[in-house]
PDB file of N, CA and C in Angstrom:
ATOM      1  N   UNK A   1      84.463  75.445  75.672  1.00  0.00           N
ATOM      2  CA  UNK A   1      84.513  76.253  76.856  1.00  0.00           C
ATOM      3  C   UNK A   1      84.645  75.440  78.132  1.00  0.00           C
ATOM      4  N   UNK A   2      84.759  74.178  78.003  1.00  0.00           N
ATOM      5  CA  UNK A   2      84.913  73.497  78.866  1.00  0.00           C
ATOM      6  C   UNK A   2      85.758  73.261  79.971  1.00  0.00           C
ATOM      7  N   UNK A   3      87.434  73.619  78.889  1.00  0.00           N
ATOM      8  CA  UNK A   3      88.255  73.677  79.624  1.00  0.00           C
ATOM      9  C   UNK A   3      88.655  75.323  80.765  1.00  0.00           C
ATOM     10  N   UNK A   4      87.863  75.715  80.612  1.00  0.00           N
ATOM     11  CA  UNK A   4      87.833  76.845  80.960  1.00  0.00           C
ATOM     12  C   UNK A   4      87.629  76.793  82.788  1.00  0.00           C
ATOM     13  N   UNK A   5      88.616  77.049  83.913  1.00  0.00           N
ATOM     14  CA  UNK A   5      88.677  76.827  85.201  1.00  0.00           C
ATOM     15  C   UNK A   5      89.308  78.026  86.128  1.00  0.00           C
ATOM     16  N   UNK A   6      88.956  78.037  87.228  1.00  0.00           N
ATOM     17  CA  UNK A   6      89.644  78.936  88.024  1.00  0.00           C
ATOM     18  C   UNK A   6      91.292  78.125  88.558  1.00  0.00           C
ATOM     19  N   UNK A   7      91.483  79.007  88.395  1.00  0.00           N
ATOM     20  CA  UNK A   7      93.217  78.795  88.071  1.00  0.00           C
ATOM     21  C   UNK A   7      94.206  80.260  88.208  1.00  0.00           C
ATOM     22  N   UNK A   8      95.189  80.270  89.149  1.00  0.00           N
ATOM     23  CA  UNK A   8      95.665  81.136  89.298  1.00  0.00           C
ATOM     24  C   UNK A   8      97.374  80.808  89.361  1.00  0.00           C
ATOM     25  N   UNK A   9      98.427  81.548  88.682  1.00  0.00           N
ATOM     26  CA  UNK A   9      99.328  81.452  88.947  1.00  0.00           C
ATOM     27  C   UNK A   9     100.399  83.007  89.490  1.00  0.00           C
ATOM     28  N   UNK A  10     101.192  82.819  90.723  1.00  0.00           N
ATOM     29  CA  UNK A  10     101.804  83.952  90.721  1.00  0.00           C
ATOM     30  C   UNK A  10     102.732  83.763  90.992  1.00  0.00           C
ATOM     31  N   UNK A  11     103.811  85.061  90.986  1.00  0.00           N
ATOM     32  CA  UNK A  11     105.384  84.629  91.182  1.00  0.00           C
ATOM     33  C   UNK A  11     105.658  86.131  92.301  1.00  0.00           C
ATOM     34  N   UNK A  12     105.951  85.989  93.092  1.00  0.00           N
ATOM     35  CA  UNK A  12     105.924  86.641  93.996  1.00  0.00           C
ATOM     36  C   UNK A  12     107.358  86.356  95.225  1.00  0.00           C
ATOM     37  N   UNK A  13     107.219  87.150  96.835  1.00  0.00           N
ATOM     38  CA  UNK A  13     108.347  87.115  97.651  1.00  0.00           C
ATOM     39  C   UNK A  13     107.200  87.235  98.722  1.00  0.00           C
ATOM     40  N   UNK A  14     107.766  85.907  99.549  1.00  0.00           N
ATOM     41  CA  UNK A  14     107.147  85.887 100.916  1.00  0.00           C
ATOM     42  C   UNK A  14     106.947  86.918 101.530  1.00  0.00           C
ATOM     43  N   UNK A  15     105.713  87.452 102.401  1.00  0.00           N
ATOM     44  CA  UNK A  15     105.598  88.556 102.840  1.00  0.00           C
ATOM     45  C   UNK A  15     105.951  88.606 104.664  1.00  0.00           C
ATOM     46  N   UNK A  16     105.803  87.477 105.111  1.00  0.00           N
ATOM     47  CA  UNK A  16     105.954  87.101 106.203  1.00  0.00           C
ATOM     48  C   UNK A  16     106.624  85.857 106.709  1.00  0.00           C
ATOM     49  N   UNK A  17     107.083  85.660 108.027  1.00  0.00           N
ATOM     50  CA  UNK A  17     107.482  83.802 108.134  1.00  0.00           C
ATOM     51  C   UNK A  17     106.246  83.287 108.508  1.00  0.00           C
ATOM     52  N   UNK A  18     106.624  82.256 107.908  1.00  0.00           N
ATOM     53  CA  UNK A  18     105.431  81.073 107.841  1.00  0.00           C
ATOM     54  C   UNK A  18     104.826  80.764 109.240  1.00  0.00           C
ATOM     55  N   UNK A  19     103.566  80.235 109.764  1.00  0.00           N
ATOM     56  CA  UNK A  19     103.613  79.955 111.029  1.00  0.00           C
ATOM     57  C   UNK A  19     102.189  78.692 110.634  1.00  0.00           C
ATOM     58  N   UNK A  20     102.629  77.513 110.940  1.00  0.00           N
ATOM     59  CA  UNK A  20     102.238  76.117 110.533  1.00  0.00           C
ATOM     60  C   UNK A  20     101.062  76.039 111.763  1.00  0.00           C
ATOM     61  N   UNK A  21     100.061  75.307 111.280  1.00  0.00           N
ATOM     62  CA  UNK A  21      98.867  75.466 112.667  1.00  0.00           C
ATOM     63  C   UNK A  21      98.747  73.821 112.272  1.00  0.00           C
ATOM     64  N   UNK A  22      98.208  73.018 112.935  1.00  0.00           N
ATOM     65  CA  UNK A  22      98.051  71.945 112.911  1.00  0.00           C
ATOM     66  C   UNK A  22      96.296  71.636 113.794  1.00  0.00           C
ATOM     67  N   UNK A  23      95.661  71.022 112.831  1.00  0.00           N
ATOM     68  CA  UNK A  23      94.077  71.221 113.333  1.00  0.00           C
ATOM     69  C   UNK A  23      93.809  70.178 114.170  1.00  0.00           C
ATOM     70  N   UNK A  24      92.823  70.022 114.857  1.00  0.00           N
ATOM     71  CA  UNK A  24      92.359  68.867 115.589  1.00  0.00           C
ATOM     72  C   UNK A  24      92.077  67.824 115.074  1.00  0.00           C
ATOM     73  N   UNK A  25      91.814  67.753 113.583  1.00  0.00           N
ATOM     74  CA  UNK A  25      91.430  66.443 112.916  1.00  0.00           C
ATOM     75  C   UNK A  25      93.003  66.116 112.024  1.00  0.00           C
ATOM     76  N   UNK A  26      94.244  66.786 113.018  1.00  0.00           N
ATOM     77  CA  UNK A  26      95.494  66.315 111.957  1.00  0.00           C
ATOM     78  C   UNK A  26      95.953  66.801 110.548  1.00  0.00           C
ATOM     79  N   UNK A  27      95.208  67.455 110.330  1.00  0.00           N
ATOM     80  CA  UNK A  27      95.506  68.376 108.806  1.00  0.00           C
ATOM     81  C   UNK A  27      96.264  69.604 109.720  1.00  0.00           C
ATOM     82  N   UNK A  28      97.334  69.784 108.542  1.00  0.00           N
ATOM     83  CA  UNK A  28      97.941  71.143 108.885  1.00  0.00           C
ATOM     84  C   UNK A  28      97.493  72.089 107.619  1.00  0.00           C
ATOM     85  N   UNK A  29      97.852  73.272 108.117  1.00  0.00           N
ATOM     86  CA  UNK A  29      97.487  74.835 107.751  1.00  0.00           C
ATOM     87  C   UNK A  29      98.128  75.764 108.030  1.00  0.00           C
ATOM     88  N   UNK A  30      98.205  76.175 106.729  1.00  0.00           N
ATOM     89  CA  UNK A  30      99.149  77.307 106.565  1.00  0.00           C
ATOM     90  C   UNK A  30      98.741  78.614 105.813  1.00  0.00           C
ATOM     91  N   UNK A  31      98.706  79.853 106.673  1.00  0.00           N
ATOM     92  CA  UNK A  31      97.855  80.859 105.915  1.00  0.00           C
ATOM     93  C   UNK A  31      99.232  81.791 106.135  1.00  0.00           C
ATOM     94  N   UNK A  32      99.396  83.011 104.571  1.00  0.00           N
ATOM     95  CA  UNK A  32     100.787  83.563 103.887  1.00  0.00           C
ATOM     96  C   UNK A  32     100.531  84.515 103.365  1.00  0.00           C
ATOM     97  N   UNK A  33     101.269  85.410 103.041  1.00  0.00           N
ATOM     98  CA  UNK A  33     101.422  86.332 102.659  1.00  0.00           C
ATOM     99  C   UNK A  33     102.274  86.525 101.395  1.00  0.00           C
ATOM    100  N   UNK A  34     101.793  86.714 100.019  1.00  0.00           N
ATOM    101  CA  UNK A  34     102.801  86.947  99.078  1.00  0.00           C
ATOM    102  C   UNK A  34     102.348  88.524  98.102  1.00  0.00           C
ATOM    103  N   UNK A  35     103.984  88.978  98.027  1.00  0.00           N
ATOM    104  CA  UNK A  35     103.946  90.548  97.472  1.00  0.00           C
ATOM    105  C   UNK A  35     104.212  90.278  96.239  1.00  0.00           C
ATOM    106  N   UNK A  36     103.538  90.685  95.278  1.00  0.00           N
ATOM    107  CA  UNK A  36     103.791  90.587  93.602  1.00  0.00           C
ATOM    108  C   UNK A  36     103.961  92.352  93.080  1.00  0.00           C
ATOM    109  N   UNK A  37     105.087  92.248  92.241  1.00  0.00           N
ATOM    110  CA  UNK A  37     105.551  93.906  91.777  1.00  0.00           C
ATOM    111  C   UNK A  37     105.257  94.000  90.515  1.00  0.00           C
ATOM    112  N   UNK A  38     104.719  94.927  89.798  1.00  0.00           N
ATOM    113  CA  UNK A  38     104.398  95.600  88.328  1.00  0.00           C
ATOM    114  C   UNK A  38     105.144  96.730  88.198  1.00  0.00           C
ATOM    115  N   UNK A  39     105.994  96.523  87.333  1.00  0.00           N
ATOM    116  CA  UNK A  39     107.283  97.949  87.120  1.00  0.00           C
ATOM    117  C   UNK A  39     106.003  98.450  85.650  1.00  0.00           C
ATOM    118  N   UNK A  40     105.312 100.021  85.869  1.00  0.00           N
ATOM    119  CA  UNK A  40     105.151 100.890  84.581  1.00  0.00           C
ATOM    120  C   UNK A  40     106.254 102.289  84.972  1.00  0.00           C
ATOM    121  N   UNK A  41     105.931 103.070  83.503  1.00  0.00           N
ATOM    122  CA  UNK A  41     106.328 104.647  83.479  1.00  0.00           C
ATOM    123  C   UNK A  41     105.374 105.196  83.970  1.00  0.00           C
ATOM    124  N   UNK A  42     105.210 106.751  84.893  1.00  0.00           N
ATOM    125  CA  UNK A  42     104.078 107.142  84.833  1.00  0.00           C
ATOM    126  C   UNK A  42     104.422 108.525  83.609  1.00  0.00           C
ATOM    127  N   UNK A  43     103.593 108.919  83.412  1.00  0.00           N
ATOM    128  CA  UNK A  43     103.228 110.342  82.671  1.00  0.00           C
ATOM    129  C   UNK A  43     104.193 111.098  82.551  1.00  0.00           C
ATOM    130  N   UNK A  44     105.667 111.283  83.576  1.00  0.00           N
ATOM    131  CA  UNK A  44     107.023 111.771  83.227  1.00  0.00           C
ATOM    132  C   UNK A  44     107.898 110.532  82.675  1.00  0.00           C
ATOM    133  N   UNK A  45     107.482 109.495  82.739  1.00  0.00           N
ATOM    134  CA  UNK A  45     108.697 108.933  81.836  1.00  0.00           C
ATOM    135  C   UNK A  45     109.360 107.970  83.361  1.00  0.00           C
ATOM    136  N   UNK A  46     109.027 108.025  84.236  1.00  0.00           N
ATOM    137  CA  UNK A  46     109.589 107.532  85.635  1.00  0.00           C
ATOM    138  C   UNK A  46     109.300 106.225  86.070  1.00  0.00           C
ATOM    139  N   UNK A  47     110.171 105.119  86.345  1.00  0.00           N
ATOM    140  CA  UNK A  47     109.561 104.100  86.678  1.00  0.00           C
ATOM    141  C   UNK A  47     109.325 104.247  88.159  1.00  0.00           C
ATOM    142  N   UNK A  48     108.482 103.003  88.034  1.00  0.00           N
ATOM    143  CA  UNK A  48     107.303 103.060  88.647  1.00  0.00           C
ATOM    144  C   UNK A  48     106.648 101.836  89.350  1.00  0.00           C
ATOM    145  N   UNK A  49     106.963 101.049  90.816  1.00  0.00           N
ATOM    146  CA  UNK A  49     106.448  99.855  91.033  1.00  0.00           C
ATOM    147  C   UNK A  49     105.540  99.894  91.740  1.00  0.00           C
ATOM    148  N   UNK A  50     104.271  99.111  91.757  1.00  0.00           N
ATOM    149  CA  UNK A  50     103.270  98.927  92.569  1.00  0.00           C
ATOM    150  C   UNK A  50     103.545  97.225  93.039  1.00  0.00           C
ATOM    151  N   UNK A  51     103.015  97.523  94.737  1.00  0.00           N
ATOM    152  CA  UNK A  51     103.115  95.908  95.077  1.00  0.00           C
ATOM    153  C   UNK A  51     101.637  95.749  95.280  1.00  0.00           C
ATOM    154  N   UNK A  52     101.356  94.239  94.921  1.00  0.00           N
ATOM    155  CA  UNK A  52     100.226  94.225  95.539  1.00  0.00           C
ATOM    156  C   UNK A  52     100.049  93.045  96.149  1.00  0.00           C
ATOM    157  N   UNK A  53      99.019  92.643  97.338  1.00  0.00           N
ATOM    158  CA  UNK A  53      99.270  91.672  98.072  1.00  0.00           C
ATOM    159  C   UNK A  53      98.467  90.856  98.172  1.00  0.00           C
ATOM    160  N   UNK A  54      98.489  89.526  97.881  1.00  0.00           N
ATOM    161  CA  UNK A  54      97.794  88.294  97.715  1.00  0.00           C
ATOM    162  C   UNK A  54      97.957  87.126  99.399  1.00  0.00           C
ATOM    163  N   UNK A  55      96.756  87.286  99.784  1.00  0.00           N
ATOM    164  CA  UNK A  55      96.400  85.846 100.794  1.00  0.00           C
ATOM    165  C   UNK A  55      96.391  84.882 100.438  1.00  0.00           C
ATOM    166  N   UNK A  56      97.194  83.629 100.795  1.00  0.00           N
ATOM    167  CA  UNK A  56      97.892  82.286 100.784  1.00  0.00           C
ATOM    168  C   UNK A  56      97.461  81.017 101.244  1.00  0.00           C
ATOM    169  N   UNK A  57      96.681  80.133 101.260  1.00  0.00           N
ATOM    170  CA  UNK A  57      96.427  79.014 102.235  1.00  0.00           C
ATOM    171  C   UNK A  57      96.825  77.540 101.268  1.00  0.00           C
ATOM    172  N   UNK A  58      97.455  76.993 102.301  1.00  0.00           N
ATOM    173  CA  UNK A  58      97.802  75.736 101.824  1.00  0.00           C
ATOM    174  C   UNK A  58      97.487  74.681 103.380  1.00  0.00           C
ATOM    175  N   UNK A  59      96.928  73.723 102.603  1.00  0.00           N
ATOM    176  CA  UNK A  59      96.812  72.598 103.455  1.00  0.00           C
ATOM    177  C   UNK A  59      97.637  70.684 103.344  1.00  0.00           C
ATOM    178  N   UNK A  60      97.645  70.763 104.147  1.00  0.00           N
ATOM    179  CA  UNK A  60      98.218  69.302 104.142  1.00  0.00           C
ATOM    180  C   UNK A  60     100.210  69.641 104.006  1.00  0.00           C
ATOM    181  N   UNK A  61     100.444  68.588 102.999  1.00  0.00           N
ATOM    182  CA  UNK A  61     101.598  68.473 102.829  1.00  0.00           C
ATOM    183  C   UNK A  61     102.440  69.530 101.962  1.00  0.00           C
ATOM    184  N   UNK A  62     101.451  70.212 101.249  1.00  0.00           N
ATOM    185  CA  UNK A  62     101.939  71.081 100.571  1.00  0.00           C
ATOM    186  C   UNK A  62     102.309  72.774 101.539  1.00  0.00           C
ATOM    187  N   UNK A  63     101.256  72.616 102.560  1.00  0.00           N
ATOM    188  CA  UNK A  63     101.770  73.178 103.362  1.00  0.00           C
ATOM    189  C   UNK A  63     102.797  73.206 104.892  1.00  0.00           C
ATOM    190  N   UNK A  64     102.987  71.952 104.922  1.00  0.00           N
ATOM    191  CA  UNK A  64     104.097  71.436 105.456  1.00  0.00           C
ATOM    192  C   UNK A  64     105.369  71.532 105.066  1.00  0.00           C
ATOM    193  N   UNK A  65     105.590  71.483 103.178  1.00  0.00           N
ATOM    194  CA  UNK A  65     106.943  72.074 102.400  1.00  0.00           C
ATOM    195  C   UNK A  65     107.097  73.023 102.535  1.00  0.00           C
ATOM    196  N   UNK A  66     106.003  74.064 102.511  1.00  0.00           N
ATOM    197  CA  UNK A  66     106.433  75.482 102.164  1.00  0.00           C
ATOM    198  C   UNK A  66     106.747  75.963 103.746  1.00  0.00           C
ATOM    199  N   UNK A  67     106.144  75.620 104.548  1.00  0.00           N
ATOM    200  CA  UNK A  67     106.923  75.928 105.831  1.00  0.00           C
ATOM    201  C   UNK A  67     107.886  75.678 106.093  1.00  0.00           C
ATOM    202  N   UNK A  68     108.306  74.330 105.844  1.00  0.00           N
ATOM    203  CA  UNK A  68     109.806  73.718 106.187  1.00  0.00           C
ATOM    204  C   UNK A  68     111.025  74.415 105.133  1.00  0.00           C
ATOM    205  N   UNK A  69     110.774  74.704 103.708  1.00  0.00           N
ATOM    206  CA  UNK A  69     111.219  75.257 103.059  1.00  0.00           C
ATOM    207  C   UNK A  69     111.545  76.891 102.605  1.00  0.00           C
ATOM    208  N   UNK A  70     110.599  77.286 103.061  1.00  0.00           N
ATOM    209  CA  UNK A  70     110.387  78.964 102.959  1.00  0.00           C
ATOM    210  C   UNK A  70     110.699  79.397 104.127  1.00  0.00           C
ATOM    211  N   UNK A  71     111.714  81.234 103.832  1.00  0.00           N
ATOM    212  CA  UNK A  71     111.515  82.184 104.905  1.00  0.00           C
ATOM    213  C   UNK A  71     111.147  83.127 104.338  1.00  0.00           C
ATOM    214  N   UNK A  72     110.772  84.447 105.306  1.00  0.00           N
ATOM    215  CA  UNK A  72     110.337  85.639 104.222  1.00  0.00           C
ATOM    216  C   UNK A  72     111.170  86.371 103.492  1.00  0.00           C
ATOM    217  N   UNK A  73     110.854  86.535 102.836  1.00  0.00           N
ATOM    218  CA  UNK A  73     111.331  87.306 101.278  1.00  0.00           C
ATOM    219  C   UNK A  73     111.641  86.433 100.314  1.00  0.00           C
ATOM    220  N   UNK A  74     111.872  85.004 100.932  1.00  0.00           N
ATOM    221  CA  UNK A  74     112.283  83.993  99.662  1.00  0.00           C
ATOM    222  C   UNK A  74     111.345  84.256  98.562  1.00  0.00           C
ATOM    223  N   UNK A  75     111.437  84.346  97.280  1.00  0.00           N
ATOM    224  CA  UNK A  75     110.925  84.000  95.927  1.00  0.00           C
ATOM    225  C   UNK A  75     110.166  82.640  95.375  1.00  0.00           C
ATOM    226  N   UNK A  76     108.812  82.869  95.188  1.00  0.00           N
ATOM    227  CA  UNK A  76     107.742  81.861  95.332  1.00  0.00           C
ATOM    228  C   UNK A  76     107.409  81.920  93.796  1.00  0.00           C
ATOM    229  N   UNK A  77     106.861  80.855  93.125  1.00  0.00           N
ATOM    230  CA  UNK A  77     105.751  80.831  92.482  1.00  0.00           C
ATOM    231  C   UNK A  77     104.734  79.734  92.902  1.00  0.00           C
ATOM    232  N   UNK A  78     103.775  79.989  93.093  1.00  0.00           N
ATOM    233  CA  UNK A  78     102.722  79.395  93.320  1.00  0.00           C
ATOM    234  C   UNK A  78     101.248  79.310  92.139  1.00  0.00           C
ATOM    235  N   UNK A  79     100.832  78.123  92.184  1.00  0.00           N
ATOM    236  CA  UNK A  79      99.436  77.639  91.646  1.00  0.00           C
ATOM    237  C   UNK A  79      98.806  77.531  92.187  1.00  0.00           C
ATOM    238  N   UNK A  80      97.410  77.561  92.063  1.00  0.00           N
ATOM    239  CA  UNK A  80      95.703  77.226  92.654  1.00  0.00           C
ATOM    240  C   UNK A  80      94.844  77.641  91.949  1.00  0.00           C
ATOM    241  N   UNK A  81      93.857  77.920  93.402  1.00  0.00           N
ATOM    242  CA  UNK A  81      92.468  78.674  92.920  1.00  0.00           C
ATOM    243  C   UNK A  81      92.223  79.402  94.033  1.00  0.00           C
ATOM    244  N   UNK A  82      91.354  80.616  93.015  1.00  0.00           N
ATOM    245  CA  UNK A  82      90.735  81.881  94.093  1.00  0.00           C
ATOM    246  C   UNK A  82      89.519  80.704  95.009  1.00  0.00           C
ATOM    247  N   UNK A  83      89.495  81.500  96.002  1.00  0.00           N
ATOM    248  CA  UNK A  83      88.813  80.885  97.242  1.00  0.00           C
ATOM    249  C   UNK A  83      87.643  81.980  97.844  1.00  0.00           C
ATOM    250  N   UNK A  84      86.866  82.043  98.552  1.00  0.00           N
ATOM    251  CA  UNK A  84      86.232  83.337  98.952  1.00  0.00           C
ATOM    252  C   UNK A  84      85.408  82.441 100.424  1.00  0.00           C
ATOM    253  N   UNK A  85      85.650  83.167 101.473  1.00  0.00           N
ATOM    254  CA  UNK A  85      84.831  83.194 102.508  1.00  0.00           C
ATOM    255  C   UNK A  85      84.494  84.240 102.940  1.00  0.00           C
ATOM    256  N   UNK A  86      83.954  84.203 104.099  1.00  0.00           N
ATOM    257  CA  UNK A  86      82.794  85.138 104.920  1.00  0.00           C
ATOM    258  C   UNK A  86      83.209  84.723 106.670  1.00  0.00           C
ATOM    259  N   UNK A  87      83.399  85.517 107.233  1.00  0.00           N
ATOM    260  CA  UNK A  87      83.286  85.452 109.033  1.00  0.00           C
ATOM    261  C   UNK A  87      82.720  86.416 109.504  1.00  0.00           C
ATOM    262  N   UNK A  88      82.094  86.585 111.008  1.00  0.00           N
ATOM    263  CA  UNK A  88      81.730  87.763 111.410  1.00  0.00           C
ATOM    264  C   UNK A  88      82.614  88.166 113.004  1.00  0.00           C
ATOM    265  N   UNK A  89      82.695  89.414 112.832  1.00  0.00           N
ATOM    266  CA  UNK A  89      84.004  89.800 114.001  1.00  0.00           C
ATOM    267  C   UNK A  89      82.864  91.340 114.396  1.00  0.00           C
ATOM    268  N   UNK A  90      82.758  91.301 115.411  1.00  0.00           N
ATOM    269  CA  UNK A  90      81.686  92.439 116.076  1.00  0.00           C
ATOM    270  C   UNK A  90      80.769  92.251 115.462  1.00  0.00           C
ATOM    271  N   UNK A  91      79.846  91.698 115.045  1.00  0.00           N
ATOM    272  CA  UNK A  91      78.894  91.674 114.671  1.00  0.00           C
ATOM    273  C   UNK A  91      78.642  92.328 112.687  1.00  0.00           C
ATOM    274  N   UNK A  92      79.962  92.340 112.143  1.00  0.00           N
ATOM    275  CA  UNK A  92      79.871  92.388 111.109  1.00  0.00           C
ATOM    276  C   UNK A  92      80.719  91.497 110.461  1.00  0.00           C
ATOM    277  N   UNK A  93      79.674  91.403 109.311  1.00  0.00           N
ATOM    278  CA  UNK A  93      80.296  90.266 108.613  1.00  0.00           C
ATOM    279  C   UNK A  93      81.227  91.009 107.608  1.00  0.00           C
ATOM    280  N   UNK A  94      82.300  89.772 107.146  1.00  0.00           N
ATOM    281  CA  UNK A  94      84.172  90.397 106.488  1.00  0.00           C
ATOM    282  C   UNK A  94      84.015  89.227 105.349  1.00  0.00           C
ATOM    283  N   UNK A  95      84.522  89.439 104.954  1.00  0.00           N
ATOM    284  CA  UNK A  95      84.476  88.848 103.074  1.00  0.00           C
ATOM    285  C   UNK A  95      86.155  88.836 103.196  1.00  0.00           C
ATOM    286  N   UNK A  96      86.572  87.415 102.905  1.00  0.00           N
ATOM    287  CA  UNK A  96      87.970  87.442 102.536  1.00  0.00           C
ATOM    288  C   UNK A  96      88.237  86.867 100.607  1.00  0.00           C
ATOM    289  N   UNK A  97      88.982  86.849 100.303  1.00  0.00           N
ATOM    290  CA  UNK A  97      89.585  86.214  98.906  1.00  0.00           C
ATOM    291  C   UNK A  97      90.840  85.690  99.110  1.00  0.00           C
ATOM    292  N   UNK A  98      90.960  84.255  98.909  1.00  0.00           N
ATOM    293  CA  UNK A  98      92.774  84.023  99.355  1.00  0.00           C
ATOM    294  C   UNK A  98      92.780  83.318  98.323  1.00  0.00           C
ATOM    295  N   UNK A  99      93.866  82.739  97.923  1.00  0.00           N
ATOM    296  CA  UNK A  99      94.585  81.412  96.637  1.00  0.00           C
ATOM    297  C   UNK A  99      94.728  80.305  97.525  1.00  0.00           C
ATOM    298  N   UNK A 100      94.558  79.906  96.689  1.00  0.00           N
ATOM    299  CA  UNK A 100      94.152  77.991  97.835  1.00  0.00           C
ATOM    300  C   UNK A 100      95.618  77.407  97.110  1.00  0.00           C
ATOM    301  N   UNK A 101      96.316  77.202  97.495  1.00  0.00           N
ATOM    302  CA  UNK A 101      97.913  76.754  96.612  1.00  0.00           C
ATOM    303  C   UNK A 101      97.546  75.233  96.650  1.00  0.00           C
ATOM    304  N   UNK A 102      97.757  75.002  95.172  1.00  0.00           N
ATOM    305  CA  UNK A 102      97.735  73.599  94.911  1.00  0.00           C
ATOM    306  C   UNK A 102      98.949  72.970  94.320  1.00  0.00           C
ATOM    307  N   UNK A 103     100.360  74.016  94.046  1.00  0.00           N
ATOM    308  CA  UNK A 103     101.656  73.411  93.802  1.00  0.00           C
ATOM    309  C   UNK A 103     102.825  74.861  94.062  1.00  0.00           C
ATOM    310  N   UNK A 104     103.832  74.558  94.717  1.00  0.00           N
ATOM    311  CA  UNK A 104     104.432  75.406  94.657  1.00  0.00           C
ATOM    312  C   UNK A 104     106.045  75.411  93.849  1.00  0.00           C
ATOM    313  N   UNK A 105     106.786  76.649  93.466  1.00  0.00           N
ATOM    314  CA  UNK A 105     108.552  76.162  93.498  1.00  0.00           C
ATOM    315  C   UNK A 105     108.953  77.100  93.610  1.00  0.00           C
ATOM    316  N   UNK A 106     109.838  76.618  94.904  1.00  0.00           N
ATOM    317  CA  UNK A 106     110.933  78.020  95.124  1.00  0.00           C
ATOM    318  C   UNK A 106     111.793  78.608  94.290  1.00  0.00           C
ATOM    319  N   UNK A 107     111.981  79.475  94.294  1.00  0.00           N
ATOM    320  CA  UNK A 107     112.894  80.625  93.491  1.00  0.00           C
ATOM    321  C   UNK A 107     114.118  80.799  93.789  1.00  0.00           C
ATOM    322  N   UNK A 108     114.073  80.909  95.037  1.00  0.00           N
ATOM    323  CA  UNK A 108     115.049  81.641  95.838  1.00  0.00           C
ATOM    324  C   UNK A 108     116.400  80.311  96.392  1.00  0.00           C
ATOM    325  N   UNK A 109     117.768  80.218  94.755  1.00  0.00           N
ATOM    326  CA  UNK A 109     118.557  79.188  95.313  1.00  0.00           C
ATOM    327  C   UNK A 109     119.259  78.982  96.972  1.00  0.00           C
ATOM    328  N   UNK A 110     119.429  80.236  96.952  1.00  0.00           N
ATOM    329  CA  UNK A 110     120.383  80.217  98.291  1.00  0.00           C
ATOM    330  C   UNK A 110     119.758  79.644  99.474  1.00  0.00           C
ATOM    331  N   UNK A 111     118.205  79.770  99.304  1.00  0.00           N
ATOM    332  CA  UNK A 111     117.730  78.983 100.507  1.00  0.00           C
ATOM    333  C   UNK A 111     118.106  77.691 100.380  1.00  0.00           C
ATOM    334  N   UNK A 112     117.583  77.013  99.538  1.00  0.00           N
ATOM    335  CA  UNK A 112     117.611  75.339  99.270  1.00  0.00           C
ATOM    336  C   UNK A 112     119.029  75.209  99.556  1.00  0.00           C
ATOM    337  N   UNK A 113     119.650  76.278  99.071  1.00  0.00           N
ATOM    338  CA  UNK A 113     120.969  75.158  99.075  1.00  0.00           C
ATOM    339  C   UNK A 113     121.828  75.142 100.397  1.00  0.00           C
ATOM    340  N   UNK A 114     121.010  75.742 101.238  1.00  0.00           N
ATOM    341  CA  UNK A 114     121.465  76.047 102.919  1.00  0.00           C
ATOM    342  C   UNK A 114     120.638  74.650 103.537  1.00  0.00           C
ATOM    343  N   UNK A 115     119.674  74.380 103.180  1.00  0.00           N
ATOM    344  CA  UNK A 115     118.491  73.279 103.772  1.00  0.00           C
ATOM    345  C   UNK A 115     119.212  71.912 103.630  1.00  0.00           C
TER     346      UNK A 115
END
């Protein structure tokens, strides 16, 4: 059971353009938006897609590629791990869940091959 880790992989389409923050101690940051689709039938026989939407953070260099490389809607797959914080905004506290991206590869040829 050892090998057993938080680990996430998804394949998804940018939800937004990227917007690169660069911190005071020189690390950059990059927080994203990615839409993942599940085609079922429902109960008539009808297809059927649900999107659902996953929060993004990458730091350093890996988020330096995906900025320089990605626009929205391009086609992502991404690796990591679930992440979980806490902030407070009016006096209540907010619970987030994002994927901490620890490798990415674009999907989407036509970008790259414009870059």
């Amino acid at each position: 059971m050892n090998a057993l880790k938080n680990q996430v992989q998804l394949i998804g389409r940018l939800g937004n353009e990227t917007e690169l923050k660069s911190l005071e101690n020189g690390n950059s940051l990059l927080n994203f938006s990615l839409a993942t689709n599940e085609s079922y039938k429902d109960k008539e026989g009808n297809l059927q897609t649900k999107t659902e939407w996953h929060r993004l953070v990458a730091w350093g260099k890996t988020a330096e590629l995906i900025d320089k490389l990605c626009k929205k809607g391009d086609e992502l797959m991404v690796q990591g791990k679930l992440t979980h914080r806490n902030y407070e905004k009016d006096g209540e506290i907010r619970y987030i869940t994002e994927v901490q991206i620890n490798e990415f590869l674009v999907l989407t040829v036509a970008n790259l091959m414009q870059s």
